[in-house]
Protein backbone atom coordinates (compact mmCIF):
# COMPACT_ATOMS: atom_id res chain seq x y z
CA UNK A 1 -2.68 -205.10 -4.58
CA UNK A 2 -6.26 -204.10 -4.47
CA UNK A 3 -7.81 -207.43 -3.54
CA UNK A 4 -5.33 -207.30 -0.94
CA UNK A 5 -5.98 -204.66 0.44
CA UNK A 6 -9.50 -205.28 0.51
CA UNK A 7 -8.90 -208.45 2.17
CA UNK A 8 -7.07 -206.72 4.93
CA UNK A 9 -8.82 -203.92 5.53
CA UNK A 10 -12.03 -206.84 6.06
CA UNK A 11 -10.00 -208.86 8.51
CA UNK A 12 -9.06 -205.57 10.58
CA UNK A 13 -12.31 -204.76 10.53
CA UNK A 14 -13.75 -208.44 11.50
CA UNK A 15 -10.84 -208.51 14.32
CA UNK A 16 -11.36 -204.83 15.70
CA UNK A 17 -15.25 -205.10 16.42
CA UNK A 18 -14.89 -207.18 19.34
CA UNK A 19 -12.03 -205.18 20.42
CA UNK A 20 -13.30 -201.82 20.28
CA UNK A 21 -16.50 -203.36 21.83
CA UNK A 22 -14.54 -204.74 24.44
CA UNK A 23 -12.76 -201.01 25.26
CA UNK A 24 -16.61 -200.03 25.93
CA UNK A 25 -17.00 -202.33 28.72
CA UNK A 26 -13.49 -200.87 30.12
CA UNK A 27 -15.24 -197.64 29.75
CA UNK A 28 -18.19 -198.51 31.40
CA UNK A 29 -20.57 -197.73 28.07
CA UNK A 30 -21.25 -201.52 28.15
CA UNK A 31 -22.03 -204.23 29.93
CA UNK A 32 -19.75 -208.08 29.52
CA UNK A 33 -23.57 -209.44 29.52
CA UNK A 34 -24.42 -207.10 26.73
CA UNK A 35 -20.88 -207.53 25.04
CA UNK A 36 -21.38 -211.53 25.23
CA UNK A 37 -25.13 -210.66 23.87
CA UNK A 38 -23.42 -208.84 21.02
CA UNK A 39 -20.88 -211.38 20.20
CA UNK A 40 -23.06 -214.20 19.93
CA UNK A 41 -25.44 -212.28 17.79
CA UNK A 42 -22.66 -211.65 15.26
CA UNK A 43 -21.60 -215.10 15.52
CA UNK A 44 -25.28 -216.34 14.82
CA UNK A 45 -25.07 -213.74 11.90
CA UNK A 46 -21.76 -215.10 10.92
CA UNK A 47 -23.01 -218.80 10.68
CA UNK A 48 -26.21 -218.04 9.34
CA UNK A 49 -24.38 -216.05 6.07
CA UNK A 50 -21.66 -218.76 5.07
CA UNK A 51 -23.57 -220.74 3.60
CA UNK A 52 -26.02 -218.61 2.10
CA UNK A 53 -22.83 -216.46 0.61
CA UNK A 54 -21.41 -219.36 -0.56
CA UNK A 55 -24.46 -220.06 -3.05
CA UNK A 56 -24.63 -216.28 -3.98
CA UNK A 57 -20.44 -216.07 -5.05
CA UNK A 58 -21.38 -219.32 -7.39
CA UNK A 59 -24.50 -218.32 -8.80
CA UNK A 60 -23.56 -214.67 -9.08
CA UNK A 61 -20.52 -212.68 -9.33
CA UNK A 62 -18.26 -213.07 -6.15
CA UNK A 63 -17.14 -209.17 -6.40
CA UNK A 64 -20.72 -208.16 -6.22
CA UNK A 65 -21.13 -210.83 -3.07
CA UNK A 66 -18.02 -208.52 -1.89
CA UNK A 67 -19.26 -205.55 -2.45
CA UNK A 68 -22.65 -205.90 -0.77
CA UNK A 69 -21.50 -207.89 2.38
CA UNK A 70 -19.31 -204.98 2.87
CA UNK A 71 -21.50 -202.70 2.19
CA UNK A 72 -24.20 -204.49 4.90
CA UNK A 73 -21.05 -204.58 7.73
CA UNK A 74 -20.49 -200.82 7.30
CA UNK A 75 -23.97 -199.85 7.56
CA UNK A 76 -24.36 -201.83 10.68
CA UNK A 77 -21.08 -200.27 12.60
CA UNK A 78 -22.66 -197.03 12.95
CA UNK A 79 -26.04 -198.16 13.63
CA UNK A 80 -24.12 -200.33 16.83
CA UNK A 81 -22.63 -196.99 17.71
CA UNK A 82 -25.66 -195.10 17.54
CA UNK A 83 -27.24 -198.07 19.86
CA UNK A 84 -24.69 -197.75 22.42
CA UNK A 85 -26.15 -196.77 26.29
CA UNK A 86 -29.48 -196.67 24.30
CA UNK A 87 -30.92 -199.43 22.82
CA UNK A 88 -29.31 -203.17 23.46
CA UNK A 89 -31.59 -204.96 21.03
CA UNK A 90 -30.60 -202.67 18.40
CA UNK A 91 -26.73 -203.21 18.57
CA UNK A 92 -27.43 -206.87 18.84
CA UNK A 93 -29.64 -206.84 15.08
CA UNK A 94 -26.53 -204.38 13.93
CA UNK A 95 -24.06 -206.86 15.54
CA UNK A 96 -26.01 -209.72 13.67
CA UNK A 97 -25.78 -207.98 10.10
CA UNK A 98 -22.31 -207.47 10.70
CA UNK A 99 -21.66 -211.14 11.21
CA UNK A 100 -23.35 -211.61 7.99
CA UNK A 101 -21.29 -209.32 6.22
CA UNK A 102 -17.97 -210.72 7.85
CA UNK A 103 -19.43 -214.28 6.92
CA UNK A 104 -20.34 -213.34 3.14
CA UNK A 105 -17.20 -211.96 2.65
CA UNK A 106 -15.08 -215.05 3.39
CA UNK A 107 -16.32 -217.72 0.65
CA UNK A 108 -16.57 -214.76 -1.80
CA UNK A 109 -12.93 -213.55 -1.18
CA UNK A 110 -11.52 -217.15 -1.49
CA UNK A 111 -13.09 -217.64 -5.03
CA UNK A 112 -12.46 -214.08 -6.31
CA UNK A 113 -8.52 -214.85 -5.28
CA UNK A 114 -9.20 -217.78 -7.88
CA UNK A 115 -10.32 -215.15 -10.67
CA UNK A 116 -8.11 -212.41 -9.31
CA UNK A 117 -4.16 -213.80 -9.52
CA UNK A 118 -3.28 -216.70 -11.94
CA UNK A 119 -2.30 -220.17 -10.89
CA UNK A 120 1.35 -219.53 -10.89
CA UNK A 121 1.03 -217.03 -8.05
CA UNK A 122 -1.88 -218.04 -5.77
CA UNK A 123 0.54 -219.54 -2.59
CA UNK A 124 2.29 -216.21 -2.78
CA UNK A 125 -1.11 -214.14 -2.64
CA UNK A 126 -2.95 -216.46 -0.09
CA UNK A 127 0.52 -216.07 2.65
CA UNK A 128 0.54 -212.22 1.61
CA UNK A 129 -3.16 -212.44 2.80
CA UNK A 130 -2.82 -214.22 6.09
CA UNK A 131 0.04 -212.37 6.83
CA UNK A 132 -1.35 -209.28 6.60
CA UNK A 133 -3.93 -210.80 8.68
CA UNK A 134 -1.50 -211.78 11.49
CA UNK A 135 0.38 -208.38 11.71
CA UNK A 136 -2.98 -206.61 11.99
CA UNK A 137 -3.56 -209.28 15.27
CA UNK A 138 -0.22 -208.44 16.53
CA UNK A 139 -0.30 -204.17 15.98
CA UNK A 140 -3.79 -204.00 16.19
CA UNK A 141 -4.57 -203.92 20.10
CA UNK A 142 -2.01 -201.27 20.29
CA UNK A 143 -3.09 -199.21 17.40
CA UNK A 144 -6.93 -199.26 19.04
CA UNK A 145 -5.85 -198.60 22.23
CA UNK A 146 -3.57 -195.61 21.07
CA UNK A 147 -6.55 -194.00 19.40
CA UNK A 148 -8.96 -195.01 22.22
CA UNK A 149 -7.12 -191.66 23.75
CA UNK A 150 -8.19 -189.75 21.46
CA UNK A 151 -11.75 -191.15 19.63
CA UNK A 152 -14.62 -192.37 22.07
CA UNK A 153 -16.10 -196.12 21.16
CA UNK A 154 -18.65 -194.19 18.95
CA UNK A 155 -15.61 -192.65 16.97
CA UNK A 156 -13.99 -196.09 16.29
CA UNK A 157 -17.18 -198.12 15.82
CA UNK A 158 -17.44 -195.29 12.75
CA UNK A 159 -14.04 -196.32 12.01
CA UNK A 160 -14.61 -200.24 11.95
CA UNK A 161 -17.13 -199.10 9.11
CA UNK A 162 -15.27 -197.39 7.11
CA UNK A 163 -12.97 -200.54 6.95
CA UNK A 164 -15.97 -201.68 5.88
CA UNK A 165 -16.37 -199.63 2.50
CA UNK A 166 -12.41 -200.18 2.04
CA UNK A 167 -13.21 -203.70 1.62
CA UNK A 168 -16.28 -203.67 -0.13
CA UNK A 169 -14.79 -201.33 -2.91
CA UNK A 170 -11.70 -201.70 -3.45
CA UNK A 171 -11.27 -205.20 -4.79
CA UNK A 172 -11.28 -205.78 -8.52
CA UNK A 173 -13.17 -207.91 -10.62
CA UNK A 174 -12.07 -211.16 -11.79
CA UNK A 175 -11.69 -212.65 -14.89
CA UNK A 176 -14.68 -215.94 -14.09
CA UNK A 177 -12.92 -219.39 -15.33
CA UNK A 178 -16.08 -220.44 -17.98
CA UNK A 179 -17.60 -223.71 -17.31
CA UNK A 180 -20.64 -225.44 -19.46
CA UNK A 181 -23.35 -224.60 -16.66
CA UNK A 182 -22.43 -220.74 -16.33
CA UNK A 183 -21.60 -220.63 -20.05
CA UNK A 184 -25.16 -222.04 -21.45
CA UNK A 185 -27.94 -219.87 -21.14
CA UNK A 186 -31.07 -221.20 -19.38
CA UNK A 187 -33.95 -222.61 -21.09
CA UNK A 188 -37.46 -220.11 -21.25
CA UNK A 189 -39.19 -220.76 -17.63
CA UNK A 190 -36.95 -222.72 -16.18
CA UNK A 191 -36.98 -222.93 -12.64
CA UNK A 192 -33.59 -222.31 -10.65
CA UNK A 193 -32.44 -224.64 -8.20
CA UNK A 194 -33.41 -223.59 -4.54
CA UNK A 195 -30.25 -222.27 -2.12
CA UNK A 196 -30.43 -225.85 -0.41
CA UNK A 197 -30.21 -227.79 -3.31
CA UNK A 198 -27.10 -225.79 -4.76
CA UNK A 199 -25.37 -225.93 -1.69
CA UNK A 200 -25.93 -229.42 -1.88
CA UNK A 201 -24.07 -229.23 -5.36
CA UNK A 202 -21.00 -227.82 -3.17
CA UNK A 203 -21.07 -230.56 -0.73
CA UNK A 204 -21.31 -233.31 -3.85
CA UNK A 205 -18.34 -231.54 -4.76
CA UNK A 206 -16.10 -231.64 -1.78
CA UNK A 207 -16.87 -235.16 -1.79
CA UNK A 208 -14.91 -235.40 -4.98
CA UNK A 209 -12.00 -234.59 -3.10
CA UNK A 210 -11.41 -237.37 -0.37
CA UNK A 211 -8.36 -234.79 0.95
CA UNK A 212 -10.54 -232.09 1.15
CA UNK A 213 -12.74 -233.74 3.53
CA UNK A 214 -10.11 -235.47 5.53
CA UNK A 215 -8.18 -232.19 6.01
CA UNK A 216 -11.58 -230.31 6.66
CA UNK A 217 -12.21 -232.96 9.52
CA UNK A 218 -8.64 -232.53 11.06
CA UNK A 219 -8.77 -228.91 10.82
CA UNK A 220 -12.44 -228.31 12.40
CA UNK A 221 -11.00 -231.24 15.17
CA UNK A 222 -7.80 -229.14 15.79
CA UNK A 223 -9.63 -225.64 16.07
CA UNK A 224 -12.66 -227.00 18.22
CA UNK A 225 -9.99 -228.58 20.55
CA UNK A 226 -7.04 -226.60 20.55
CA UNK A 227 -8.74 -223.37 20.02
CA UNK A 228 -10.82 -224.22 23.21
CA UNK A 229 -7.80 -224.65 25.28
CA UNK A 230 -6.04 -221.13 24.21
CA UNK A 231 -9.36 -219.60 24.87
CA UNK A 232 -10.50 -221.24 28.53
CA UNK A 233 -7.38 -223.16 29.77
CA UNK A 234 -4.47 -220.86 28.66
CA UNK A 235 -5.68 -217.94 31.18
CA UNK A 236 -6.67 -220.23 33.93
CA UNK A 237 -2.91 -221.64 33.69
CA UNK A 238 -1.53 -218.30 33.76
CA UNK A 239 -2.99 -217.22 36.72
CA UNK A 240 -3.07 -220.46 38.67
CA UNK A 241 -0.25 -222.35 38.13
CA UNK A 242 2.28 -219.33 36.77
CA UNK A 243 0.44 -216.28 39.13
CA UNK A 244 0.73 -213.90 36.50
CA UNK A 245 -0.61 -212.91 33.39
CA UNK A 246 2.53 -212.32 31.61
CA UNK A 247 2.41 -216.04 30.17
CA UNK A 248 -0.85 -215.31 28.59
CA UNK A 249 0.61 -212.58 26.80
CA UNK A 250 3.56 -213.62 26.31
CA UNK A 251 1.92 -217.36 24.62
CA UNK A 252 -0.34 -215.11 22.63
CA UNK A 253 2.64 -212.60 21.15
CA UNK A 254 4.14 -215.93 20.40
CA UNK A 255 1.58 -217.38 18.76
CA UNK A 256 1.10 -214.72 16.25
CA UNK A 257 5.09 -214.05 15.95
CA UNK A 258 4.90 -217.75 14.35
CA UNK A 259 2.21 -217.11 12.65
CA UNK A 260 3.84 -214.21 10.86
CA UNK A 261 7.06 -216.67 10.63
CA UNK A 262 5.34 -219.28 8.63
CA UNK A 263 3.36 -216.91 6.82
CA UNK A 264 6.75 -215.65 5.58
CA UNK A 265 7.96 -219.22 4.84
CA UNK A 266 5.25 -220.54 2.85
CA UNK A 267 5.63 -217.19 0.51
CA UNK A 268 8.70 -219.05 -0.69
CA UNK A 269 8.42 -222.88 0.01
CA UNK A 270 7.42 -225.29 -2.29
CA UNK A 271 7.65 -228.67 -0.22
CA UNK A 272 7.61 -231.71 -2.14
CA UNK A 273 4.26 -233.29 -0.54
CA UNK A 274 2.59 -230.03 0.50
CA UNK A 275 -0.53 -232.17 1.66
CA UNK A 276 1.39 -233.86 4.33
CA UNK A 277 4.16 -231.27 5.57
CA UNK A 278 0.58 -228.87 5.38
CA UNK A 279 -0.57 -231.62 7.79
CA UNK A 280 2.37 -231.87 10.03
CA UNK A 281 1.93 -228.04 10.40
CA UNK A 282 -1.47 -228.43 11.34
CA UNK A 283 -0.62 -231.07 14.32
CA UNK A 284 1.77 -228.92 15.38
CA UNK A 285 -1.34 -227.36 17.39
CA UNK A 286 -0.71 -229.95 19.77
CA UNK A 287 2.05 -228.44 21.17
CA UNK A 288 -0.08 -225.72 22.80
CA UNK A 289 -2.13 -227.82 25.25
CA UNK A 290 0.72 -230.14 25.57
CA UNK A 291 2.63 -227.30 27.06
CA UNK A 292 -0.21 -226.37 29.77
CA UNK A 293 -0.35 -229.74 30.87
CA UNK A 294 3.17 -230.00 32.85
CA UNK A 295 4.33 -227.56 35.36
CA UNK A 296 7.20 -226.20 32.76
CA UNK A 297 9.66 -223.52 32.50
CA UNK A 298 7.51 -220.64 32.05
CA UNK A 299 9.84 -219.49 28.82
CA UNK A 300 7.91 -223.10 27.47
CA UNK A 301 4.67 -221.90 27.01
CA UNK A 302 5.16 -219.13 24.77
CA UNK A 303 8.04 -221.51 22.85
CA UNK A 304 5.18 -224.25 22.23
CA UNK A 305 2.62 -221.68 21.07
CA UNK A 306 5.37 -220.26 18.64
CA UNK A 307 5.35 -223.33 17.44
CA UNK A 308 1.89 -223.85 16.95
CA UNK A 309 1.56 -220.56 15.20
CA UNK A 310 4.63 -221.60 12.55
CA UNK A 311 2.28 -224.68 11.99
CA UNK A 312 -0.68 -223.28 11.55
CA UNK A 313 0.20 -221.10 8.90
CA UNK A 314 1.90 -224.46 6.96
CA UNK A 315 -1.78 -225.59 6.61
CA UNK A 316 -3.55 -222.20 5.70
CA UNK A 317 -1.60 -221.04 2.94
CA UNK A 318 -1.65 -224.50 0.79
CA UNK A 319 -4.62 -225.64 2.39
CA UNK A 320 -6.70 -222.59 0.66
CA UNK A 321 -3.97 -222.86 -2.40
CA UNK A 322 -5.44 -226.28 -3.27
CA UNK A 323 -8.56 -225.68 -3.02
CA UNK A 324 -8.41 -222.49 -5.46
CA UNK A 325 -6.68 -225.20 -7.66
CA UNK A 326 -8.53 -228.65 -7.17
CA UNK A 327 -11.86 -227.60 -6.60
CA UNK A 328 -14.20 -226.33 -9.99
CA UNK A 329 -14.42 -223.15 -10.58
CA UNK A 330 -18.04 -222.79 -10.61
CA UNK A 331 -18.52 -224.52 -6.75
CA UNK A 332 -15.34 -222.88 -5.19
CA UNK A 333 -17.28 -220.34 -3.34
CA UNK A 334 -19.81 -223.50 -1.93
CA UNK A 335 -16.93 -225.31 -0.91
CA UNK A 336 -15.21 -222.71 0.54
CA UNK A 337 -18.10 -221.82 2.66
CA UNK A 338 -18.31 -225.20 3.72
CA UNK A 339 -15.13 -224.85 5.28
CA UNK A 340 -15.51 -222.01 7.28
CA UNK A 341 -18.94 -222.90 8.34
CA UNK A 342 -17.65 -226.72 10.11
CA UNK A 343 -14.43 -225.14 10.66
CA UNK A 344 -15.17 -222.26 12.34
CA UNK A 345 -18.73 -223.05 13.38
CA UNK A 346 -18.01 -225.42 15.92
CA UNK A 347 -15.29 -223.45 17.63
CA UNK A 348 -17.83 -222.18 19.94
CA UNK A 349 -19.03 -225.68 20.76
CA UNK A 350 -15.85 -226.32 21.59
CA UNK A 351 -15.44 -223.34 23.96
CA UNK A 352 -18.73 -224.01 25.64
CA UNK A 353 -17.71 -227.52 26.67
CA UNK A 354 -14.45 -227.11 27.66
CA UNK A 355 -14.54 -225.51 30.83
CA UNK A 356 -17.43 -227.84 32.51
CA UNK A 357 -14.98 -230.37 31.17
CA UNK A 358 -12.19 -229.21 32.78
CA UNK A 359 -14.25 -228.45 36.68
CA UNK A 360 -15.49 -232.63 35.92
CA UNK A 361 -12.22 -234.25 34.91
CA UNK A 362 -9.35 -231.55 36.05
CA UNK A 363 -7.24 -228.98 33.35
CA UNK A 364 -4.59 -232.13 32.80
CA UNK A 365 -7.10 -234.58 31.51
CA UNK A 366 -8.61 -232.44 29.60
CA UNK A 367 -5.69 -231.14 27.87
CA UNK A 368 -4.02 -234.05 27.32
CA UNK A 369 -7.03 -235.26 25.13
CA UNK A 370 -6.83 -232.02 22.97
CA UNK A 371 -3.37 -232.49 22.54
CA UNK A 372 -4.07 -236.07 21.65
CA UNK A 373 -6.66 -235.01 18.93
CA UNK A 374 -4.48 -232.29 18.12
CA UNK A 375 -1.62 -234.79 16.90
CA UNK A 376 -4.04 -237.71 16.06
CA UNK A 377 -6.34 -235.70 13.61
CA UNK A 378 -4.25 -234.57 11.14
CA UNK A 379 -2.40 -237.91 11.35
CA UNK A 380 -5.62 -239.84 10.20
CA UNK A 381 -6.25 -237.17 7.91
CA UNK A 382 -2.65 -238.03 6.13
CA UNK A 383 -4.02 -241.76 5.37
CA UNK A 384 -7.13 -239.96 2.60
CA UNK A 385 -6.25 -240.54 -0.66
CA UNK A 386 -4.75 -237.51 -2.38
CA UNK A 387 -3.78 -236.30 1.17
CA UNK A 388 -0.10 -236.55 0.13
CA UNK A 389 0.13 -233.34 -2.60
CA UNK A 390 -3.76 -232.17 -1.41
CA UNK A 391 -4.64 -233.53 -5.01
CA UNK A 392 -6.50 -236.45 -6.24
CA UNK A 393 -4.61 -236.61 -9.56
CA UNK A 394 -1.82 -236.59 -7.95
CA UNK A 395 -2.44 -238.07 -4.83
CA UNK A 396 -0.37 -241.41 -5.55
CA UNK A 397 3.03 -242.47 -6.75
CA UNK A 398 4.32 -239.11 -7.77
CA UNK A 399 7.70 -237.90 -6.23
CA UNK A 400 7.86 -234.99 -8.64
CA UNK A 401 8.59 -231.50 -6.92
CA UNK A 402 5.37 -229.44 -7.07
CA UNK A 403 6.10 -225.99 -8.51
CA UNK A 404 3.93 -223.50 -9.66
């Protein structure tokens, strides 16, 4: 119960900064050049931590990685609310050490689940997890907008940190699976392997794991393509083609109502080749630019992007399940890092290209071919060995029923 609720109160946190920051520009307290200035200094923060953290969690303990990341993105929330309509530049470092935290946190969380809850339990904690993280998308614009009545930006950004110290101090510490390099004590004067070089030890290691790459391909395919299209096309539909923005809402409601729907499914569900139904789930992303492509019911929209939410929770939950149980112990934090960093680090790619993409080929070209990689990614990614049950020992020829 505490890492969880250390885990939530960090992705309400992460997910309200942009928000809240966003309410200032309604207010007039900021401008969308300063709020884009802000975001893309906590995304460069973001990026610029992952891998670093990553190294840290392995080489050190992952609840002190916790603890200080948190502690850096709650020191930084007040000093972006003491920048506000006074010093740009110094919201944007704040903003930036905030990524950082957000970004440490991540790896560090996935390995401490790992030490935290035992085998037998670890698809039950990782959907409790991203559920929590999907109700706090779907109550959270209300909930900040209700006490936007009542606290100024300043207030909240105050708020965001104290999320902050939730995070950072709650979680407990876990019991560290022992392996022969933590275990053996290094030599007099010998030299430690520079942050490059270990995270090099995590990449040697998700190379181990021909699934894990595969899937990691199909996933960071998926989000820079599918992603893109919720983000640029989805609004541009909704205002050109439907003339209101009830579609966006209602596609984005949907979205995280499935979300929460297979969230609640894989709590439960043991399928018998959790690699490849965790695949399917993942493809089903393809139904969201599919359904901008054709002039449809507008009732379609928010069906398809239901239906891409359902999915995309039928990858997350054994997706990071596997790779507390696959990967070793004493890289999971490198690995894990290396996920969110290709994964999530070329979302924004994706988002800068798609919209010049779309004014030189047209909106149905361009979804068509992220709906295309949407469905044709994971596919491939189904053909990697140990793809089937996300596990190279059992990758092949067994039929068994995986239970844990």
């Amino acid at each position: 119960m505490r890492l969880w609720t250390g885990a939530t109160a960090s992705g309400l946190a992460t997910w309200a900064l942009p928000f809240v920051l966003g309410l200032a520009v309604f207010g007039r307290t900021l401008t969308a050049s300063d709020l884009g200035l802000l975001l893309a200094a906590r995304t460069v923060g973001f990026l610029a931590a992952v891998p670093v953290a990553g190294v840290l969690a392995d080489r050190h303990s992952r609840r002190g990685v916790v603890l200080w990341a948190g502690l850096a993105a709650g020191a930084a929330a007040p000093v972006i609310a003491a920048g506000l309509e006074r010093s740009v530049p110094l919201m944007a470092a704040a903003a930036a050490v905030a990524g950082a935290g957000q970004g440490a946190c991540r790896p560090a969380y996935q390995a401490l689940t790992a030490e935290v809850v035992d085998a037998g339990r670890r698809q039950q904690a990782n959907a409790a997890m991203t559920l929590a993280v999907r109700v706090t998308t779907l109550v959270g614009p209300s909930s900040a907008a209700l006490l936007a009545v009542f606290l100024d930006t300043r207030a909240l950004l105050v708020g965001i940190g104290l999320l902050w110290l939730v995070a950072a101090c709650v979680p407990p510490t876990g019991t560290r699976p022992g392996t022969a390099e933590e275990t053996s004590e290094p030599s007099a004067g010998a030299v430690r392997a520079s942050f490059p070089a270990e995270f090099a030890e995590g990449v040697r290691e998700a190379r181990r794991h021909p699934w894990f790459l595969a899937g990691l391909g199909a996933l960071t395919a998926v989000i820079a393509t599918g992603y893109s299209a919720t983000g640029v096309a989805l609004p541009l539909v909704s205002r050109d083609e439907y003339g209101t923005e009830v579609v966006l809402a209602g596609a984005m409601t949907a979205y995280t109502a499935g979300a929460l729907g297979g969230a609640l499914l894989m709590a439960r569900w043991r399928p018998r080749s959790p690699g490849r139904a965790a695949l399917a789930g993942l493809a089903c992303y393809g139904f969201a630019p599919l359904g901008l492509v054709f002039p449809v019911h507008p009732v379609v929209v928010p069906a398809a992007y239901a239906v891409a939410g359902i999915g995309i929770e039928l990858f997350n939950v054994p997706w990071f399940t596997a790779a507390q149980r696959e990967v070793a112990p004493d890289k999971l934090a490198r690995v894990s890092s290396l996920d969110f960093l290709l994964s999530y680090g070329l979302a924004p790619l994706g988002l800068a290209l798609i919209a010049p993409a779309i004014d030189a080929f047209g909106a149905t070209a361009v979804l068509a071919a992220c709906a295309l990689v949407c469905f044709a990614a994971p596919a491939t990614a189904a053909l990697a060995p140990g793809a089937r049950t996300f596990s190279v020992a059992r990758g092949r020829g067994d039929t068994t029923s995986i239970t844990q």
